[in-house]
PDB file of N, CA and C in Angstrom:
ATOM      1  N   UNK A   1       2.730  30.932   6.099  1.00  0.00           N
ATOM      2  CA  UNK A   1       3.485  29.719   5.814  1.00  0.00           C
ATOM      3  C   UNK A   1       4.748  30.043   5.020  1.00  0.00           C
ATOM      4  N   UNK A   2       5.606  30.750   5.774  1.00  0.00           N
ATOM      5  CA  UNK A   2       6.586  31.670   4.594  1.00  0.00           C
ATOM      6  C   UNK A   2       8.142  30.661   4.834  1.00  0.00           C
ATOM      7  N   UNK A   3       8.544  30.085   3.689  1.00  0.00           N
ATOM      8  CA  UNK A   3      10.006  29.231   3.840  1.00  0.00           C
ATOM      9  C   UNK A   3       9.307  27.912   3.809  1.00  0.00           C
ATOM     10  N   UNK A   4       8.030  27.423   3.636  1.00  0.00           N
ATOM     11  CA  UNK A   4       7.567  25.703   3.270  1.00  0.00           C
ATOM     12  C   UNK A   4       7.765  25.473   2.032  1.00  0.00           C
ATOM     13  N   UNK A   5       8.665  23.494   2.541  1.00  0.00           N
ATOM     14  CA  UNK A   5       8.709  23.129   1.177  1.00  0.00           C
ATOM     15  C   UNK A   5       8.290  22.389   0.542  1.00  0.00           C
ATOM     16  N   UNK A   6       8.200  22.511  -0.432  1.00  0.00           N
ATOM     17  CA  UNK A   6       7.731  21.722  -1.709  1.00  0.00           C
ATOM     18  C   UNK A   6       8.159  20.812  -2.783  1.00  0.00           C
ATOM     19  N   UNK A   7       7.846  19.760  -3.186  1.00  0.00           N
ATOM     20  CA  UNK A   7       8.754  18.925  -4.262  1.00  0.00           C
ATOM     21  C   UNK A   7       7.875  18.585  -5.856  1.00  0.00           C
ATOM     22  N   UNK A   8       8.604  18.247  -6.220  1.00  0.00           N
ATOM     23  CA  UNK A   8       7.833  17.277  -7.546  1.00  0.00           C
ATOM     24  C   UNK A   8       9.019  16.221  -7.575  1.00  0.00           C
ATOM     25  N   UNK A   9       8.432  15.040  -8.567  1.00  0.00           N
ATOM     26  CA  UNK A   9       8.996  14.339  -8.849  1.00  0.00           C
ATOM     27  C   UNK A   9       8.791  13.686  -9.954  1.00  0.00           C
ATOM     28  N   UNK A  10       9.605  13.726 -11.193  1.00  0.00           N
ATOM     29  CA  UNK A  10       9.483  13.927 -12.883  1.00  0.00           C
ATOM     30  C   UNK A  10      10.145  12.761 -13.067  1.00  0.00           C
ATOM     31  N   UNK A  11      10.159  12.596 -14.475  1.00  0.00           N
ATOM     32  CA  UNK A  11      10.987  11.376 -15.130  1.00  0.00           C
ATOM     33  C   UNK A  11      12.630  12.627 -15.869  1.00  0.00           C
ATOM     34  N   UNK A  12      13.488  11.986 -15.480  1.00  0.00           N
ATOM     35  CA  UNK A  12      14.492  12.387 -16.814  1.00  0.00           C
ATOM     36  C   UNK A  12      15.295  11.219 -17.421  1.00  0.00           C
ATOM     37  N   UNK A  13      15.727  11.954 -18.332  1.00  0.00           N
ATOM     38  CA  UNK A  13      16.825  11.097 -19.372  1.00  0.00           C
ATOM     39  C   UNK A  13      17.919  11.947 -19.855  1.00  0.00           C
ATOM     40  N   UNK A  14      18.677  10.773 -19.961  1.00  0.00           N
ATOM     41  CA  UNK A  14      20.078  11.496 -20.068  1.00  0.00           C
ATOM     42  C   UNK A  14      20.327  10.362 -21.647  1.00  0.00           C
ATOM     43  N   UNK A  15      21.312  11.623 -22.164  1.00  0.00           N
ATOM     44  CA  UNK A  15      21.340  11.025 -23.811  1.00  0.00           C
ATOM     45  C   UNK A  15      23.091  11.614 -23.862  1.00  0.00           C
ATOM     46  N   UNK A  16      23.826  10.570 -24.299  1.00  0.00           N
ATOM     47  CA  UNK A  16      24.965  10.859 -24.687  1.00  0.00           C
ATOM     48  C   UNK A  16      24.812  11.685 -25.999  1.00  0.00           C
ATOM     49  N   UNK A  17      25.893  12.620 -26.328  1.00  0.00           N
ATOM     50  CA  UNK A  17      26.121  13.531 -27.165  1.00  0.00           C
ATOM     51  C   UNK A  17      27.377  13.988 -27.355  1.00  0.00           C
ATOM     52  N   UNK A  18      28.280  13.425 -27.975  1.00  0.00           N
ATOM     53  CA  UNK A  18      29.567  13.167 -28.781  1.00  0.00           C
ATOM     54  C   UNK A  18      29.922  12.911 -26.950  1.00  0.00           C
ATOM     55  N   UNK A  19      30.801  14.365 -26.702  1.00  0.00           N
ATOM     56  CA  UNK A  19      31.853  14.060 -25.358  1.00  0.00           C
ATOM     57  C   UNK A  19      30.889  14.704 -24.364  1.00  0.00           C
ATOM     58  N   UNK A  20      29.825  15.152 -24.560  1.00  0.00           N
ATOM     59  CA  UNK A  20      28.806  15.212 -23.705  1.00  0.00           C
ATOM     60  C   UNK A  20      27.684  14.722 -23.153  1.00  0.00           C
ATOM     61  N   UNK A  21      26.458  15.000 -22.540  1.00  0.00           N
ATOM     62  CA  UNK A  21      25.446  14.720 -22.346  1.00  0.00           C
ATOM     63  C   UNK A  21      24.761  15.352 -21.932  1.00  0.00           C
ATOM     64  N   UNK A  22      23.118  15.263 -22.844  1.00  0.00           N
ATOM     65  CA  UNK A  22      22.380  15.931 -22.369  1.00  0.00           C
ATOM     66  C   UNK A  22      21.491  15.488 -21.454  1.00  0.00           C
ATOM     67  N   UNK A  23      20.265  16.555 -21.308  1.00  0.00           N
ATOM     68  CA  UNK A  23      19.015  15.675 -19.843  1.00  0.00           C
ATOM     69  C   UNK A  23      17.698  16.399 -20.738  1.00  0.00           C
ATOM     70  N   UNK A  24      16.369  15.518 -20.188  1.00  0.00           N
ATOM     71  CA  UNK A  24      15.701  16.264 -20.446  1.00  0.00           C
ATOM     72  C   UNK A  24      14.672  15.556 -19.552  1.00  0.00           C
ATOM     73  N   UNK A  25      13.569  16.477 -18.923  1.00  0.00           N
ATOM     74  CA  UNK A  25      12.603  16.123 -18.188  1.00  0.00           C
ATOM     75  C   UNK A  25      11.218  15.585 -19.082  1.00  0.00           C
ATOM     76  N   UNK A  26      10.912  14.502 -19.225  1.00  0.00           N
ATOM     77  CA  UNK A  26      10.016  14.350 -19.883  1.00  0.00           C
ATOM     78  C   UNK A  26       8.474  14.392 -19.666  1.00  0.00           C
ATOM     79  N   UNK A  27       7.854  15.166 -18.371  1.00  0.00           N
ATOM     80  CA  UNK A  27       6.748  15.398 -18.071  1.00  0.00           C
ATOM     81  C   UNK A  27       7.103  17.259 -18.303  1.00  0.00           C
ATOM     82  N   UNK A  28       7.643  17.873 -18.356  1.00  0.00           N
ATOM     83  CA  UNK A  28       7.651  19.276 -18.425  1.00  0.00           C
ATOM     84  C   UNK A  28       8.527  19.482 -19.963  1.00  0.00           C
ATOM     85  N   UNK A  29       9.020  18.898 -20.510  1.00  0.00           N
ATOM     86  CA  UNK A  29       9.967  19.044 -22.097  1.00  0.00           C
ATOM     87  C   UNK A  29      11.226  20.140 -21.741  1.00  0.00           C
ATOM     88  N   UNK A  30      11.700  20.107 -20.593  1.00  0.00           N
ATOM     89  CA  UNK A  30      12.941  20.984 -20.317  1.00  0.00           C
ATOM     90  C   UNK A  30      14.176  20.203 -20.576  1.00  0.00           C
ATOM     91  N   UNK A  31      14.914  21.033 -21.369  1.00  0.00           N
ATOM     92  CA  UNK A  31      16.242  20.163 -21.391  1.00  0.00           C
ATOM     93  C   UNK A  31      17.409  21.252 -20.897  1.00  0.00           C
ATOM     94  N   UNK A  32      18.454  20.405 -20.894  1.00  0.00           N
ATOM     95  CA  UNK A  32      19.889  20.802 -20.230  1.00  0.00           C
ATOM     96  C   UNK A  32      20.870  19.568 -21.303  1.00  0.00           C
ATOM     97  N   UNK A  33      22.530  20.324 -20.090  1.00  0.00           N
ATOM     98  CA  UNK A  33      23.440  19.405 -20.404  1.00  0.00           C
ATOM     99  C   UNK A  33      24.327  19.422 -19.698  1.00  0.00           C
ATOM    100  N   UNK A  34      25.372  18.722 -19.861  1.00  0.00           N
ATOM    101  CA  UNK A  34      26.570  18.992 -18.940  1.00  0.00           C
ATOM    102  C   UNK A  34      27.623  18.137 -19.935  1.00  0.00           C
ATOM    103  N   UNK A  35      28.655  18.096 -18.934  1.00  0.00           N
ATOM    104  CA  UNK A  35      30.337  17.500 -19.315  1.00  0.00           C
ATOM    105  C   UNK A  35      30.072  16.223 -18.905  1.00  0.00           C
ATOM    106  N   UNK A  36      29.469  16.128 -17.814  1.00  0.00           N
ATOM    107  CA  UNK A  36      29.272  14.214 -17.317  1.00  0.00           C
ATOM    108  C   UNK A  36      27.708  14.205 -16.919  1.00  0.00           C
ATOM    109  N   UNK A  37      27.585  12.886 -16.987  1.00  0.00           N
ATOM    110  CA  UNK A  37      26.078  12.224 -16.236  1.00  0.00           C
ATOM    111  C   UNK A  37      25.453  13.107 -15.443  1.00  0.00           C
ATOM    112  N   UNK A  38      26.354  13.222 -13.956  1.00  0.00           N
ATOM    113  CA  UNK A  38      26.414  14.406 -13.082  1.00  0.00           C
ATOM    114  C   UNK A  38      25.894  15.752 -13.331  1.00  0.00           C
ATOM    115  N   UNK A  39      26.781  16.097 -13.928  1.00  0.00           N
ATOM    116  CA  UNK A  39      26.485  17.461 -14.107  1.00  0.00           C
ATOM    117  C   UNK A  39      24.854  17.825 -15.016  1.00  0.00           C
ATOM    118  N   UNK A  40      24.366  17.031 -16.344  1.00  0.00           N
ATOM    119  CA  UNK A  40      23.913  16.895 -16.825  1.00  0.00           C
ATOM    120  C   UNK A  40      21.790  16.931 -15.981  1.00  0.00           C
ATOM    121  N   UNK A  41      22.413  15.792 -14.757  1.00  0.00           N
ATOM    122  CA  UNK A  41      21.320  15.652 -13.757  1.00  0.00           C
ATOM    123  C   UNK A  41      20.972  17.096 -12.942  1.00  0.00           C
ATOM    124  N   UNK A  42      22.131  17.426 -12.402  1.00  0.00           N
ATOM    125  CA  UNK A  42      22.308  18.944 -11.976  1.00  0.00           C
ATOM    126  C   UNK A  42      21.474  19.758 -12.111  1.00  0.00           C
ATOM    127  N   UNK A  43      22.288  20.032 -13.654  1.00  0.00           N
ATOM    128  CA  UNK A  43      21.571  21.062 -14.637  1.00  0.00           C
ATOM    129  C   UNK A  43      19.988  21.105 -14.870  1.00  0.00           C
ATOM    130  N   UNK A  44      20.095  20.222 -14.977  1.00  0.00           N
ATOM    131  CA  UNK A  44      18.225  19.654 -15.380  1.00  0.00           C
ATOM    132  C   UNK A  44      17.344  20.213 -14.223  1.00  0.00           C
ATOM    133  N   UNK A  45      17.965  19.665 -13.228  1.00  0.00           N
ATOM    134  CA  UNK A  45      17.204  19.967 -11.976  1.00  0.00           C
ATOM    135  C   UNK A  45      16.953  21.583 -11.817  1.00  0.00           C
ATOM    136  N   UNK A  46      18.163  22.048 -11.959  1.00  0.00           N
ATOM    137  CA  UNK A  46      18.586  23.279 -12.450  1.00  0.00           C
ATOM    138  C   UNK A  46      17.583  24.296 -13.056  1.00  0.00           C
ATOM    139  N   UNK A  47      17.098  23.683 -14.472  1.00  0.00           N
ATOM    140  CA  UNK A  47      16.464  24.085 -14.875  1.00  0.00           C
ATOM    141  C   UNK A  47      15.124  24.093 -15.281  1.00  0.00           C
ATOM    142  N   UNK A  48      14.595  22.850 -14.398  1.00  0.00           N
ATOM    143  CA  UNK A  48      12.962  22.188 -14.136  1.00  0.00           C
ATOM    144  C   UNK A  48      12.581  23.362 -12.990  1.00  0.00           C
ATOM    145  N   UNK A  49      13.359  24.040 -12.152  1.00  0.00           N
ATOM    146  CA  UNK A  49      13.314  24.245 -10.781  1.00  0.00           C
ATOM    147  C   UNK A  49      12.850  26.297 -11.463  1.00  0.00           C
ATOM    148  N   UNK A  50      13.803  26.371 -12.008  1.00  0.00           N
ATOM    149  CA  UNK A  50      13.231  27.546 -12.802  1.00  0.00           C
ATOM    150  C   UNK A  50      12.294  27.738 -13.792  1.00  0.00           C
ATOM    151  N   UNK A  51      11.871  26.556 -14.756  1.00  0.00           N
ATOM    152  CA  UNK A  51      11.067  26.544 -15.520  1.00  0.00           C
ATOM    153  C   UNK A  51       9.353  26.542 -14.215  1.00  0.00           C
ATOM    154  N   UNK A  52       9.406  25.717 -13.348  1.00  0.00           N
ATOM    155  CA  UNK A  52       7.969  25.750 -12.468  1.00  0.00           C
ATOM    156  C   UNK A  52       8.069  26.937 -11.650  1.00  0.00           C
ATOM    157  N   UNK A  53       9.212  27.593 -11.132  1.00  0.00           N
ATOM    158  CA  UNK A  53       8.835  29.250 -10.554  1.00  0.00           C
ATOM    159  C   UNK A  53       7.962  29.927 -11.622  1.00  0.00           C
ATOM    160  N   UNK A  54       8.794  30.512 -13.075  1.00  0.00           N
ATOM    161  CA  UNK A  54       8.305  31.050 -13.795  1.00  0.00           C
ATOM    162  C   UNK A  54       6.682  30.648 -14.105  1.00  0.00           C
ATOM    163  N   UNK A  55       6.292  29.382 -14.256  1.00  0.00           N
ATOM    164  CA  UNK A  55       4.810  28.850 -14.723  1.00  0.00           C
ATOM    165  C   UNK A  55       3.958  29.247 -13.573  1.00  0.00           C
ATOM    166  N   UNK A  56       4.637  28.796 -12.226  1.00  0.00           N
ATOM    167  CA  UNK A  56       3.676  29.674 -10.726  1.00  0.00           C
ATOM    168  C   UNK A  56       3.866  30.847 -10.608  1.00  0.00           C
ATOM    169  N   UNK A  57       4.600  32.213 -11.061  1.00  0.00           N
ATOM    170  CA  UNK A  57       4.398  33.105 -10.682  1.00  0.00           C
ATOM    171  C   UNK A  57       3.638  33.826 -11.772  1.00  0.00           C
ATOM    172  N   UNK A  58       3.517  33.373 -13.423  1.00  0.00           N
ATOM    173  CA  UNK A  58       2.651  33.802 -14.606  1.00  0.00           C
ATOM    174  C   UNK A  58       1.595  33.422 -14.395  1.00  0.00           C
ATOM    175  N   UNK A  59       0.819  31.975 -13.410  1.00  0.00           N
ATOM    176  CA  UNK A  59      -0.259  31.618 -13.403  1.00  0.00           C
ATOM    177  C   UNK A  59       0.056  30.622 -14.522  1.00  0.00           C
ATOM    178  N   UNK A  60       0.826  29.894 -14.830  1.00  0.00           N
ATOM    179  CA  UNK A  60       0.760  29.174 -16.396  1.00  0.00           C
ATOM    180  C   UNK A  60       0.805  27.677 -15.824  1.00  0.00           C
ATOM    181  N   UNK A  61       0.152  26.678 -16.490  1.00  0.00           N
ATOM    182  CA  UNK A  61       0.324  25.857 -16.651  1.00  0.00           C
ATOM    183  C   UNK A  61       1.501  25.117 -16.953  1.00  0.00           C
ATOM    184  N   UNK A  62       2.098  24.240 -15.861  1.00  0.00           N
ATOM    185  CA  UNK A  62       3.378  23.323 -15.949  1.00  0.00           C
ATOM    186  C   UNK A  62       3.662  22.060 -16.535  1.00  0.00           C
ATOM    187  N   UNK A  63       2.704  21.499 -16.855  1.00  0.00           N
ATOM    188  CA  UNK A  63       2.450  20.148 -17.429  1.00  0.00           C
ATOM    189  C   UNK A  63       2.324  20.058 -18.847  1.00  0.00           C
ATOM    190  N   UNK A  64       3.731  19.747 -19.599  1.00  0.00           N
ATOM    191  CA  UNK A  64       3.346  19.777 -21.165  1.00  0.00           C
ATOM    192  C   UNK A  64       4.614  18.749 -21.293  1.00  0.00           C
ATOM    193  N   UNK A  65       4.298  17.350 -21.417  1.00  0.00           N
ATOM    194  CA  UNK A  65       5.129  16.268 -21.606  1.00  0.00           C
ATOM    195  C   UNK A  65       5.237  15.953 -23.287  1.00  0.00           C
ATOM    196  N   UNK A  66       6.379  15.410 -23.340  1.00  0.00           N
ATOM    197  CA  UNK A  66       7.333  15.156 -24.823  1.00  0.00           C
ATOM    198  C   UNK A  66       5.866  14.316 -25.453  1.00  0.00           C
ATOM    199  N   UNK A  67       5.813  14.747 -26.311  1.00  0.00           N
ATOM    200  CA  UNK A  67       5.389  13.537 -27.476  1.00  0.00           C
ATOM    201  C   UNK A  67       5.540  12.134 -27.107  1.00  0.00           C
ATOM    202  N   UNK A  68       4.379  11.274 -27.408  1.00  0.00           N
ATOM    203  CA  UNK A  68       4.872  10.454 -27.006  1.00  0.00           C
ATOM    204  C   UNK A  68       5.711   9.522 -27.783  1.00  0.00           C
ATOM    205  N   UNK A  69       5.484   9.858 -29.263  1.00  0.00           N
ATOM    206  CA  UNK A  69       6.485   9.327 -30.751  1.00  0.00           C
ATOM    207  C   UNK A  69       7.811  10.042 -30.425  1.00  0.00           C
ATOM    208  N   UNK A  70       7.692  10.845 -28.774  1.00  0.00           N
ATOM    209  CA  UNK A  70       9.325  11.096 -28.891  1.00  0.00           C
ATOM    210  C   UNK A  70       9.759  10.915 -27.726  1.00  0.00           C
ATOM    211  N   UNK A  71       9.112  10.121 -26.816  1.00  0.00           N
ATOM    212  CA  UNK A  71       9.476   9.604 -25.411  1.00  0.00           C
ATOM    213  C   UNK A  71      10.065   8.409 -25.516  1.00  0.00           C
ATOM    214  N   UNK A  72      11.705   8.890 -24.682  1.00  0.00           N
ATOM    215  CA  UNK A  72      12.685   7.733 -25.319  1.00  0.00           C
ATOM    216  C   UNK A  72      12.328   6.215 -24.242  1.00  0.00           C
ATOM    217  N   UNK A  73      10.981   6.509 -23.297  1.00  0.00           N
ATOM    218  CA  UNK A  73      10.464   5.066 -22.935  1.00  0.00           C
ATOM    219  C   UNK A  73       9.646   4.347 -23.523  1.00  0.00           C
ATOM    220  N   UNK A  74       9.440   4.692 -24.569  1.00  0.00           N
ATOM    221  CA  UNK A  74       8.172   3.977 -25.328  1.00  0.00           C
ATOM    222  C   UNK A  74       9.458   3.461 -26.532  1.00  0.00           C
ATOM    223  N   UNK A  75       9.511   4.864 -27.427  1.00  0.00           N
ATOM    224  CA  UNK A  75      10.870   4.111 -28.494  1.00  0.00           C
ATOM    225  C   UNK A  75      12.111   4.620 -28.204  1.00  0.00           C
ATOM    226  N   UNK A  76      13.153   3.914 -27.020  1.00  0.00           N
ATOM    227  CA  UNK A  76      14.601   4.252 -26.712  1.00  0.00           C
ATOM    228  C   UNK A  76      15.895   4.351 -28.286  1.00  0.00           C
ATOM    229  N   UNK A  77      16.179   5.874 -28.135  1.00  0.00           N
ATOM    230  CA  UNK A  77      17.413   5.944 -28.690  1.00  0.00           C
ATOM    231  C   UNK A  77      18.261   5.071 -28.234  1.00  0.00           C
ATOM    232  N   UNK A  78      19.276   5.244 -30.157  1.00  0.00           N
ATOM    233  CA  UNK A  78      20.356   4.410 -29.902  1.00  0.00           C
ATOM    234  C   UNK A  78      21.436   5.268 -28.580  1.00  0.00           C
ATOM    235  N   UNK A  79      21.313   6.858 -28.722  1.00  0.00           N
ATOM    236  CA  UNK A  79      22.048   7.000 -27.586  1.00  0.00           C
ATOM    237  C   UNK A  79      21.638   7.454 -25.908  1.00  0.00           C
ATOM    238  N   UNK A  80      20.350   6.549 -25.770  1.00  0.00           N
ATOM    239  CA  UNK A  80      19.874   7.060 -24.590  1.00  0.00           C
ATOM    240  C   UNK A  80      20.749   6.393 -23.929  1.00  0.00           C
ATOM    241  N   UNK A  81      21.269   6.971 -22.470  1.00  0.00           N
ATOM    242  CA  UNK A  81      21.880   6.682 -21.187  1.00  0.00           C
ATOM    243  C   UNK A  81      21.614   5.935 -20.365  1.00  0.00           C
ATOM    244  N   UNK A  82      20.376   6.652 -19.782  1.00  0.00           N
ATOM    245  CA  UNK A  82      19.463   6.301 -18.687  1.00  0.00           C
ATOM    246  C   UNK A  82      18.469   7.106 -17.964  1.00  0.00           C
ATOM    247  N   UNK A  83      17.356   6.392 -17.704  1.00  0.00           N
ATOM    248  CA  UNK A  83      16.080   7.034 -17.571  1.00  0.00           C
ATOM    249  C   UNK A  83      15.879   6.854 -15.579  1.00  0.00           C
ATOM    250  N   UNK A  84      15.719   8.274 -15.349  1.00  0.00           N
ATOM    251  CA  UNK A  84      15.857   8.472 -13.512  1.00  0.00           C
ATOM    252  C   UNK A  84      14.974   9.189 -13.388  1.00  0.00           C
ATOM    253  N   UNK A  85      14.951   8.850 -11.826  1.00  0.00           N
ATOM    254  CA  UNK A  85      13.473   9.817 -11.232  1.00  0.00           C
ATOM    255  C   UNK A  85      14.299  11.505 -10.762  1.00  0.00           C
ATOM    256  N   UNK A  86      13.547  11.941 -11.350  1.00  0.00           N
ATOM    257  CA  UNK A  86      14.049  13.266 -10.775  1.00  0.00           C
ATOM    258  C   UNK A  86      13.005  14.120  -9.956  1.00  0.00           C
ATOM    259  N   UNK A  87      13.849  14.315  -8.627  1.00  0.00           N
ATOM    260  CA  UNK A  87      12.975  15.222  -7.720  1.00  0.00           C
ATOM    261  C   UNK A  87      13.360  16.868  -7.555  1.00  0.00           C
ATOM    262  N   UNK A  88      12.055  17.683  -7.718  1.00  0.00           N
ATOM    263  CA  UNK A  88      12.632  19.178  -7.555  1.00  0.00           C
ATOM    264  C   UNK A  88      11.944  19.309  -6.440  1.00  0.00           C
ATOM    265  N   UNK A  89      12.566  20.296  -5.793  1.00  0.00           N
ATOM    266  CA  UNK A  89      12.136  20.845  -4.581  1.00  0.00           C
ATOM    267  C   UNK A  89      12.019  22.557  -4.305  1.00  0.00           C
ATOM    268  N   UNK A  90      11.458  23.371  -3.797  1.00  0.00           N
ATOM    269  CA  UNK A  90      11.540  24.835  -3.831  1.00  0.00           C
ATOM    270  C   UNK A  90      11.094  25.250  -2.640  1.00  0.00           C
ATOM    271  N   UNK A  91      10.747  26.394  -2.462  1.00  0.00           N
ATOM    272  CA  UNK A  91      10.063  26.800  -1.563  1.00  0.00           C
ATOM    273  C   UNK A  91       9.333  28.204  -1.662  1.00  0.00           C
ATOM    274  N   UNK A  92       8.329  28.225  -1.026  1.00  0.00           N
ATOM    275  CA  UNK A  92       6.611  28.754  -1.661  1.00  0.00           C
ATOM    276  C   UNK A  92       7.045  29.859  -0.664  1.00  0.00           C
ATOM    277  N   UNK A  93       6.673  31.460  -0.732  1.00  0.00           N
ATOM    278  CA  UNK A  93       7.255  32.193  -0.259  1.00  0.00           C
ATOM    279  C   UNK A  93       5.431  33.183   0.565  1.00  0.00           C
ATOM    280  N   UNK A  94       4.910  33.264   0.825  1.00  0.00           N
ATOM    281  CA  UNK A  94       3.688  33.954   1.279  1.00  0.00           C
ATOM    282  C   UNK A  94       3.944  35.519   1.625  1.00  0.00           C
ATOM    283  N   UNK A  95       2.915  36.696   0.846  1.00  0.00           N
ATOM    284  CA  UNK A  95       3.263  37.757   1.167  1.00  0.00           C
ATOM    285  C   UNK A  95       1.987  37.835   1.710  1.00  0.00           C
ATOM    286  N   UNK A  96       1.564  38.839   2.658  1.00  0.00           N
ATOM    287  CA  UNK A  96       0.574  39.417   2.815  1.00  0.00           C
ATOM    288  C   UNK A  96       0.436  41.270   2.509  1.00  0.00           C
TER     289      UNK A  96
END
């Protein structure tokens, strides 16, 4: 089954930060940033997408979500953005 793909689909948030913004996935605690909204989403994806290679190829467990005294859906910052579904996608490689 070599080149099948695969997805997840996480919560993120995006938090203004002076002339920036950051992201962070809140079922895995990965964060990023960028120059705009955009980029910020990107990045994240970016780096959710590398954070679950690394956890599947160590054998490690991927699932370690924010606090929930720090999940900005329960108590929203004054500078949260906006809260989106974020989908990663990869693909599972089979050796024999």
């Amino acid at each position: 089954m070599s080149g099948e793909r695969n997805g997840f689909q996480f919560t993120g948030a995006i938090f203004r930060e002076g002339r920036h913004y950051a992201s962070l996935c809140l079922e895995v605690d990965v964060a990023s940033q960028g120059a705009t909204r955009r980029e910020a989403k990107k990045m994240l994806a970016a780096a959710v997408t590398l954070y679950l290679e690394s956890c599947f190829e160590d054998g490690m467990p991927y699932l370690r979500p924010v606090p929930k005294e720090e999940d900005p859906r329960v108590h929203p910052p004054e500078n949260l953005v906006e809260v989106f579904p974020l989908k990663v996608s990869f693909r599972i490689h089979a050796f024999a």
